[in-house]
N, C-alpha and C. Protein backbone atom coordinates (compact mmCIF):
# COMPACT_ATOMS: atom_id res chain seq x y z
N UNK A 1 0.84 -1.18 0.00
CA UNK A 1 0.00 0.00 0.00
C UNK A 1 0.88 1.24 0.00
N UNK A 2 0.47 2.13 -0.63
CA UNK A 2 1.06 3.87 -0.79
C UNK A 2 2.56 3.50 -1.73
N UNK A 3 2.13 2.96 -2.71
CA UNK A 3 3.84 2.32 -2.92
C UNK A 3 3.01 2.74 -5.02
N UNK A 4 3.50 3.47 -5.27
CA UNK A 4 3.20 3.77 -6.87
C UNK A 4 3.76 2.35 -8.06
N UNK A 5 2.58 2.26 -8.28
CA UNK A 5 2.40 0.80 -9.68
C UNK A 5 3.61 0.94 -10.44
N UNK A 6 3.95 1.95 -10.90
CA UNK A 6 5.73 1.77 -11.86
C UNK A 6 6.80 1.72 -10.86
N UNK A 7 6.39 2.09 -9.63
CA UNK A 7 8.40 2.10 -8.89
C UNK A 7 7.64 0.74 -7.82
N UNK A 8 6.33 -0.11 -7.96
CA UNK A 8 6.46 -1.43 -7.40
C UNK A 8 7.02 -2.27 -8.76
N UNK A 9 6.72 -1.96 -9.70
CA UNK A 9 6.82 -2.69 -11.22
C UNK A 9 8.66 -2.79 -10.96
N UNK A 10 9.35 -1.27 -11.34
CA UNK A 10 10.40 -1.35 -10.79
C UNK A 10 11.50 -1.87 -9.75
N UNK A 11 11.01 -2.53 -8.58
CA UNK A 11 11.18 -2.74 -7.39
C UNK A 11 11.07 -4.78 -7.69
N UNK A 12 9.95 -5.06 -7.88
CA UNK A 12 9.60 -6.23 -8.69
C UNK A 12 10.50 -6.69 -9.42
N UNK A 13 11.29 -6.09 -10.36
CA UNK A 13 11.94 -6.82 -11.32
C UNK A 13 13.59 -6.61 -11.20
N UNK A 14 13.64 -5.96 -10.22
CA UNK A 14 14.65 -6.06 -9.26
C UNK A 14 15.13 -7.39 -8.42
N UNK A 15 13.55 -7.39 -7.74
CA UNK A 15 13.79 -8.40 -6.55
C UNK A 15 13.56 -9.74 -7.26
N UNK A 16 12.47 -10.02 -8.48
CA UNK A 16 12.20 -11.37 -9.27
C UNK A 16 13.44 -11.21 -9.92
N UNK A 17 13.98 -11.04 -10.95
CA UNK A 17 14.99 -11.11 -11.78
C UNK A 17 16.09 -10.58 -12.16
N UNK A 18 16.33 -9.84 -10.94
CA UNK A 18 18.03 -8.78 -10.37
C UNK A 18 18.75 -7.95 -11.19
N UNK A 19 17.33 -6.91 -12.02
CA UNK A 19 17.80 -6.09 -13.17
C UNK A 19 17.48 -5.26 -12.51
N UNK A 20 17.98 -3.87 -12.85
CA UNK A 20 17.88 -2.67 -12.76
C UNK A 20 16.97 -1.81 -13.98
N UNK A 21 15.64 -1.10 -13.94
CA UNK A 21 15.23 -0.50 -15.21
C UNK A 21 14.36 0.62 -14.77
N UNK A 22 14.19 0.97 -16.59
CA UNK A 22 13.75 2.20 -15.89
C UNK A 22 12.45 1.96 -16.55
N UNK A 23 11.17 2.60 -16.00
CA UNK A 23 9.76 2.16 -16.34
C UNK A 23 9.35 3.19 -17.29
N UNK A 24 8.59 3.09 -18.39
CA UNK A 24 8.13 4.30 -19.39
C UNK A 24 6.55 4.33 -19.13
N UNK A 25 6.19 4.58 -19.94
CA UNK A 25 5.04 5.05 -19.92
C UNK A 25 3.62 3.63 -19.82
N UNK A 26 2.79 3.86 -19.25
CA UNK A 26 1.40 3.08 -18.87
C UNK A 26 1.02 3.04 -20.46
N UNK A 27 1.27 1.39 -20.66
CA UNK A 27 0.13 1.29 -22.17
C UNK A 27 -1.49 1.34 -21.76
N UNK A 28 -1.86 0.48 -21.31
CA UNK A 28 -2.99 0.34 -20.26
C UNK A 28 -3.81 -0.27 -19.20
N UNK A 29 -4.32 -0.41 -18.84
CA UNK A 29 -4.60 -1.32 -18.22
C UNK A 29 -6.17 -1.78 -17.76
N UNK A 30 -6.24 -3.00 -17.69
CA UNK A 30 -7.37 -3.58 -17.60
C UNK A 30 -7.81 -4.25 -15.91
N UNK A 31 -8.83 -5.08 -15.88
CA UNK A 31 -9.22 -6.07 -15.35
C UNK A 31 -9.47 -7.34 -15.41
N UNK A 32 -9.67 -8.13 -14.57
CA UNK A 32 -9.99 -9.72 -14.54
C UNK A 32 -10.68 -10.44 -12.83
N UNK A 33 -11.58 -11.36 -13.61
CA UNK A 33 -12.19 -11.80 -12.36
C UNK A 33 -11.63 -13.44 -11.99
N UNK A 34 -11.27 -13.69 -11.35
CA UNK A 34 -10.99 -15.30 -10.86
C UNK A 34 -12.34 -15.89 -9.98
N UNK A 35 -13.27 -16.10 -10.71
CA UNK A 35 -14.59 -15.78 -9.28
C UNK A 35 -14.46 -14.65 -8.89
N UNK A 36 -14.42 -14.99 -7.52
CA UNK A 36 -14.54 -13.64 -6.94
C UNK A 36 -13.84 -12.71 -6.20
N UNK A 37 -12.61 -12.85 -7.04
CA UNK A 37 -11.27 -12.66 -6.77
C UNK A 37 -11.14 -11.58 -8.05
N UNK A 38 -10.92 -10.53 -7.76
CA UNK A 38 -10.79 -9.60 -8.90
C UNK A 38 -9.10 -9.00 -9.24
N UNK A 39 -8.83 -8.99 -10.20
CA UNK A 39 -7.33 -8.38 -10.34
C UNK A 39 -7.19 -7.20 -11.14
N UNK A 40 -6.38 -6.52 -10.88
CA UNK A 40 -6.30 -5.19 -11.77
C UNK A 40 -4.61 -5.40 -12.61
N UNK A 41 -4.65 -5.58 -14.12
CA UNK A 41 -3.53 -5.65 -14.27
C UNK A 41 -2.96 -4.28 -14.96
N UNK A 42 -1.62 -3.61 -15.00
CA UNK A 42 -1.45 -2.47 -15.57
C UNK A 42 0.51 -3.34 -16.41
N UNK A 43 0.13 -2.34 -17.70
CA UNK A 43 0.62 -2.93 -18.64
C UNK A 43 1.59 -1.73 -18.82
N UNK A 44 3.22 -1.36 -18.59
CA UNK A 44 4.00 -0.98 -18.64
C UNK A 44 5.25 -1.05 -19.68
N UNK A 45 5.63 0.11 -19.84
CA UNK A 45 6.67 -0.20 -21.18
C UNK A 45 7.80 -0.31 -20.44
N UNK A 46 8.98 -1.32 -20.35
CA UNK A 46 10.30 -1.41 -20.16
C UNK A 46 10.91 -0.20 -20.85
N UNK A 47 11.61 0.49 -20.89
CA UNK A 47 12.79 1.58 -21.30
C UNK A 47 13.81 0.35 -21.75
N UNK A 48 14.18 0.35 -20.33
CA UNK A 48 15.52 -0.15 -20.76
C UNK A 48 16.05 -0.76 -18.99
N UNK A 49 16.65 -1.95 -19.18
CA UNK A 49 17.40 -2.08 -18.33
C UNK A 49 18.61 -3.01 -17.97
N UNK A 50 19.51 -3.01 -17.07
CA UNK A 50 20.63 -2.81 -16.81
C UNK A 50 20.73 -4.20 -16.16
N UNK A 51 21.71 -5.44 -16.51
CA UNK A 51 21.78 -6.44 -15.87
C UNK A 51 21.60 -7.37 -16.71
N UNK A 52 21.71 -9.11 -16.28
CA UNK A 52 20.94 -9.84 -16.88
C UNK A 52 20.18 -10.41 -16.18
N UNK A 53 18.68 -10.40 -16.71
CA UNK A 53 17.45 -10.82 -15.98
C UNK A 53 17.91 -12.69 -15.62
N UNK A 54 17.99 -13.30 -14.54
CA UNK A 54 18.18 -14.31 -14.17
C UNK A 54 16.76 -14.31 -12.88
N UNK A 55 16.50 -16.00 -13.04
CA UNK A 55 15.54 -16.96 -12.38
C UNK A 55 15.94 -16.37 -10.58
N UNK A 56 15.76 -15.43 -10.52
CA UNK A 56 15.85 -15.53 -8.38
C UNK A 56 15.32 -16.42 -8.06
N UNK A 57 13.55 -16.13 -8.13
CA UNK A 57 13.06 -17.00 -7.45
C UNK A 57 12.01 -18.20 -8.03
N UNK A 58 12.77 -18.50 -9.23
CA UNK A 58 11.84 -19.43 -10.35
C UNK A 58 12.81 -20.30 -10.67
N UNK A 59 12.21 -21.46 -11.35
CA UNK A 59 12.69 -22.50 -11.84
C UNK A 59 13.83 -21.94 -12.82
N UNK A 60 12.88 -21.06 -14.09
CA UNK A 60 13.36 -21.14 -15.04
C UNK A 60 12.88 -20.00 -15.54
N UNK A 61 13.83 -19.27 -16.66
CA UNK A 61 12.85 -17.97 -17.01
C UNK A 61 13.77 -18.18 -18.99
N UNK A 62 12.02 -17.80 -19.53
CA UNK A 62 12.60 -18.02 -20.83
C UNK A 62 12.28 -17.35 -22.07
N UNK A 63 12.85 -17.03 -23.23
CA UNK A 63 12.42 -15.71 -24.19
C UNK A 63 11.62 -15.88 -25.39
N UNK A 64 11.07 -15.88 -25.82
CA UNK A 64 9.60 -16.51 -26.91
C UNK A 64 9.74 -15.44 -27.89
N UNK A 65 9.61 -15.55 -28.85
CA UNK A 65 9.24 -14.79 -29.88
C UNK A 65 7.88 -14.50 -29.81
N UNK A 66 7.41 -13.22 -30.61
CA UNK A 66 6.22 -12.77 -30.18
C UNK A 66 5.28 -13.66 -31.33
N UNK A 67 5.75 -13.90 -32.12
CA UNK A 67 4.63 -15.11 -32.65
C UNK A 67 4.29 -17.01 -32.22
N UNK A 68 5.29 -17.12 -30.93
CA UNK A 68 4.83 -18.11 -30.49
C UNK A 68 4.61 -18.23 -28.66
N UNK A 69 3.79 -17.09 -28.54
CA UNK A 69 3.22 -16.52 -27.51
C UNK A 69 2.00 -17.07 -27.06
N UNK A 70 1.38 -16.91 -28.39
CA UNK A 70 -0.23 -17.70 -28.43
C UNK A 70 -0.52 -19.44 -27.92
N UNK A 71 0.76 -20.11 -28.03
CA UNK A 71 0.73 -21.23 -27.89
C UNK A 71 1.37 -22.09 -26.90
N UNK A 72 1.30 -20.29 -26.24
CA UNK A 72 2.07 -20.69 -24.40
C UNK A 72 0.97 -20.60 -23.82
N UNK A 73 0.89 -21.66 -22.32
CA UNK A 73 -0.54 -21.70 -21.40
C UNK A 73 0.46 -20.63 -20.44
N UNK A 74 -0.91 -19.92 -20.57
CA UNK A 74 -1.15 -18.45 -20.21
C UNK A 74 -2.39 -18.47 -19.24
N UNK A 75 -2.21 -17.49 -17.73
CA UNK A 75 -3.47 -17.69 -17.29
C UNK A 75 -4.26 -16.43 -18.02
N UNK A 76 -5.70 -16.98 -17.46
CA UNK A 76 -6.66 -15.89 -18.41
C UNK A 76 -6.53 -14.51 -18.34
N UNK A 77 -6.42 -14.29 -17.84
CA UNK A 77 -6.48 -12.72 -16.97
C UNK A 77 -5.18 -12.47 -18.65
N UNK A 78 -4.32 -12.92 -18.71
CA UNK A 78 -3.28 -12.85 -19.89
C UNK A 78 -4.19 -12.83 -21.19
N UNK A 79 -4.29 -14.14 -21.17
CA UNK A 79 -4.87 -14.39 -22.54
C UNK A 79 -5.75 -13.56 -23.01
N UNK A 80 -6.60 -13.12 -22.29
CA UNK A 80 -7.74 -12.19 -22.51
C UNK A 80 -7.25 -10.94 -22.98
N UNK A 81 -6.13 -10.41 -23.14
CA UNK A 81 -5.39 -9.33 -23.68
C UNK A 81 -3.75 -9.97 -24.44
N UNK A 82 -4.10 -10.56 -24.82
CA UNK A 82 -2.69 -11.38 -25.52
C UNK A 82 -2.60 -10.37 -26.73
N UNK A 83 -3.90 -10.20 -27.55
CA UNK A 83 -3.76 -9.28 -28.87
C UNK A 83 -3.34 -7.92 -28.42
N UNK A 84 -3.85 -7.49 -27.86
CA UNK A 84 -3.37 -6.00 -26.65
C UNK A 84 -1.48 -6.43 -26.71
N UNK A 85 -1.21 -7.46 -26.32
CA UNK A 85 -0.08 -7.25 -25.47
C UNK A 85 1.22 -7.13 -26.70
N UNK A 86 0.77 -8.39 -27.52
CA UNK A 86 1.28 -8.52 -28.79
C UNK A 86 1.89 -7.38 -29.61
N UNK A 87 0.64 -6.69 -30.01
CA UNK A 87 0.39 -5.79 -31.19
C UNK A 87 1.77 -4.40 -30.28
N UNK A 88 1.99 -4.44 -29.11
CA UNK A 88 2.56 -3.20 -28.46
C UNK A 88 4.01 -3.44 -28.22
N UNK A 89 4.25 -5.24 -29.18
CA UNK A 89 5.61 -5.97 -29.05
C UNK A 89 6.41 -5.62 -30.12
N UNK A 90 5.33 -5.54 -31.64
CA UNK A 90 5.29 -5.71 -32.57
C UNK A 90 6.53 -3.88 -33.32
């Protein structure tokens, strides 16, 4: 709480994958319901950043081309904006 969506985004990809970056501008952002579990997701442009993104706290972390995106299991809340996410890769 009181903690701004680009410097938690920032802070996040720090602590998940031990890069340093800088956050640009809000593409946009949507919603999603899990039942009755609601999520707000906000969709951020990378700039640029500093490091190499490595697995902290994951198995495995890995790089896809944007045309075989579609044929990754994705939870919904994703999928439901995959064309959104795509088209802003492109």
């Amino acid at each position: 709480m009181g903690e701004q969506p680009s410097k938690a985004l920032e802070r996040e990809l720090h602590e998940e994958l031990g890069i340093e970056a800088e956050i640009g501008a809000l593409h946009f952002a949507t919603t999603h319901h899990y039942g009755e579990v609601g999520v707000l997701l906000l969709f951020y442009e990378v700039k640029y950043w500093k490091g190499q993104p490595s697995s902290l706290h994951h198995s495995e972390i890995r790089w896809f081309a944007v045309d075989e995106i579609k044929a990754l299991q994705l939870p919904d809340a994703n999928r439901n904006v995959l064309d959104r996410i795509t088209s802003l890769l492109k």
